[in-house]
Protein backbone atom coordinates (compact mmCIF):
# COMPACT_ATOMS: atom_id res chain seq x y z
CA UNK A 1 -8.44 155.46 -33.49
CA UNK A 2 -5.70 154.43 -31.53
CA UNK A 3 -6.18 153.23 -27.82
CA UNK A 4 -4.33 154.49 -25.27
CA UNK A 5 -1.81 151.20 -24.61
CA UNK A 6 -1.37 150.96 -28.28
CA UNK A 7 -0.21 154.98 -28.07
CA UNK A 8 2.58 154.03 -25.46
CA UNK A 9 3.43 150.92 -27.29
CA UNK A 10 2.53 148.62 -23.78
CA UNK A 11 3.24 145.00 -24.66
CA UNK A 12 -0.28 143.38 -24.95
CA UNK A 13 0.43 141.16 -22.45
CA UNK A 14 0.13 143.93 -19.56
CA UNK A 15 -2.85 144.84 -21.11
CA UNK A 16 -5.71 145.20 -17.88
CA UNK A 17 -8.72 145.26 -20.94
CA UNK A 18 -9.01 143.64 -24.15
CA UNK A 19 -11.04 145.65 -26.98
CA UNK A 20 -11.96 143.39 -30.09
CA UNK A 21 -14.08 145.11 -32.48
CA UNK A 22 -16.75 146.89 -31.15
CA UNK A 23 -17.66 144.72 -28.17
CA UNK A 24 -17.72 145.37 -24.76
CA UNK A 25 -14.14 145.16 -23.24
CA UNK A 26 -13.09 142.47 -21.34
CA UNK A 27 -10.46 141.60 -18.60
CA UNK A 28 -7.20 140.14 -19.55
CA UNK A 29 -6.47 136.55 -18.48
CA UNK A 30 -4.05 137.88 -15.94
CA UNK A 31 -6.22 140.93 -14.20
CA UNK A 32 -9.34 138.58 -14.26
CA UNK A 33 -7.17 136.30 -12.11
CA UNK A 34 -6.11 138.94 -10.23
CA UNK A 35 -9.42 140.16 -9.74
CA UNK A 36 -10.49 136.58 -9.08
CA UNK A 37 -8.18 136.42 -6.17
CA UNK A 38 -9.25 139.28 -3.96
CA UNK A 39 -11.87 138.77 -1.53
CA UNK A 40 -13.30 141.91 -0.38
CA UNK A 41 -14.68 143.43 3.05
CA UNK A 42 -18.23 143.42 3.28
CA UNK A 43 -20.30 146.61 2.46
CA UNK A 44 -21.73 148.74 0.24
CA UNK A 45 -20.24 148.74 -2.79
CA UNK A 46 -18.15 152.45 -2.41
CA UNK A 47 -16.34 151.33 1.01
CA UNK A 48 -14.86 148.47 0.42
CA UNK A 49 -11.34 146.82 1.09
CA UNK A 50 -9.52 144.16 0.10
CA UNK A 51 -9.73 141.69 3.23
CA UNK A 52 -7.11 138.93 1.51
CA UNK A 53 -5.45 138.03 -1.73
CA UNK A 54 -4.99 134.06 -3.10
CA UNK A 55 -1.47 134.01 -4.69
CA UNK A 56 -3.48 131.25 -7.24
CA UNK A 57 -7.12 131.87 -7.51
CA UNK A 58 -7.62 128.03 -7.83
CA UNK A 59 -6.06 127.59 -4.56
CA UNK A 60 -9.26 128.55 -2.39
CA UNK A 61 -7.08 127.75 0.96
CA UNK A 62 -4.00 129.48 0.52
CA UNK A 63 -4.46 133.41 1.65
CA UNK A 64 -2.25 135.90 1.71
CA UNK A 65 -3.82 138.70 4.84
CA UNK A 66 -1.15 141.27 6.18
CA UNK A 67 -2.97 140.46 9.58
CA UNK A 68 -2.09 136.88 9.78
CA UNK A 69 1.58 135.46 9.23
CA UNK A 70 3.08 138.81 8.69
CA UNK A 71 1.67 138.65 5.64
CA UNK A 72 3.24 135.91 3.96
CA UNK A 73 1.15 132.88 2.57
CA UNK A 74 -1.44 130.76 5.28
CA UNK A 75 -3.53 128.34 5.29
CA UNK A 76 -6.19 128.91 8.34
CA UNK A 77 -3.15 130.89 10.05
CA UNK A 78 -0.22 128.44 9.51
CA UNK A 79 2.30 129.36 6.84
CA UNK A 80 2.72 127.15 4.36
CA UNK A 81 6.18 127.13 4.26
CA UNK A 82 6.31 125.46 7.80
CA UNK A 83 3.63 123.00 6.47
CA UNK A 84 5.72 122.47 3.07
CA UNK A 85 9.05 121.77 4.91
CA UNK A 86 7.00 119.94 7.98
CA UNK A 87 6.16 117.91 4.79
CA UNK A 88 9.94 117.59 3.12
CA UNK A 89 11.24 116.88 6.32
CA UNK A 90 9.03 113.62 6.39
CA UNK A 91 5.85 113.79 8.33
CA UNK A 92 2.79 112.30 6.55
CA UNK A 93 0.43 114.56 5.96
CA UNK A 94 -2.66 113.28 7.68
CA UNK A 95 -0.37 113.86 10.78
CA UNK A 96 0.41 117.50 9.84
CA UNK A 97 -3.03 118.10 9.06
CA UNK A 98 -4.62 116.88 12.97
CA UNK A 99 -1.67 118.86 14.28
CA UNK A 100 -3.15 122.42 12.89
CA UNK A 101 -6.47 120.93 12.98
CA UNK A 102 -6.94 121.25 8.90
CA UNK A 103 -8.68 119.26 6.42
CA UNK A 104 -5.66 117.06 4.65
CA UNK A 105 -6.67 118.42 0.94
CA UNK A 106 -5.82 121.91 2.86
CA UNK A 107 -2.61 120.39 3.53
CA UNK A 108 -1.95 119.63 0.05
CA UNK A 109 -3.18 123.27 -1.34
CA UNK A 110 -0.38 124.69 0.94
CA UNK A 111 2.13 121.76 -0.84
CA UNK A 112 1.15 122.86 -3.98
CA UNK A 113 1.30 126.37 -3.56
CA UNK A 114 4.89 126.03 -2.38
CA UNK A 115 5.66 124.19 -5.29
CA UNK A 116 4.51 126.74 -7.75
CA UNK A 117 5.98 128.91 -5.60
CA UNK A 118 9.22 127.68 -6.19
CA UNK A 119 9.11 126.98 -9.41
């Protein structure tokens, strides 16, 4: 039997489950990251909502919250673009970090999310 992304020919790649055999279906990489990357509102389990996303699930610091920065990426409320250029334009980053009042490994999360970012 055919399953329904192999009927519409969807590249496997963009594939949200993965079937093998008869075992239980699993995520893809990519939507377990995705899913990995949402942090939900508190509650019950049938009213939730997504509070904030983390462009990189491995980045635990960089947030993306329509509430804060207009929605483009923070750390603690600072976008990390400002940080990232406060950070080409010279300033050591101990310096940037007691400025915003941020750990310095927070400091270099927000680095290394713009460098992903632009790559």
């Amino acid at each position: 039997m055919l399953r329904a992304q192999e009927k519409v020919n969807l590249d496997p790649s963009l594939s949200l489950v993965v079937v093998r055999d008869q075992q239980q279906p699993l995520w893809s990489k990519p939507a377990d990251e995705f899913r990995r990357s949402l942090e939900w509102t508190p509650g019950d389990g049938n009213a939730r909502e997504i509070r904030l996303l983390r462009p990189f699930a491995d980045i635990e610091h960089v947030t993306i919250d329509p509430l804060r920065g207009f929605g483009e990426p923070v750390v603690r409320g600072v976008r990390t673009e400002v940080i990232a250029e406060r950070v080409r334009a010279g300033d050591p980053p101990e310096m940037i970090a007691e400025m915003y009042e941020l750990p310095r490994s927070w400091i270099d999360q927000a680095v290394r999310y713009e460098l992903l970012r632009a790559a």
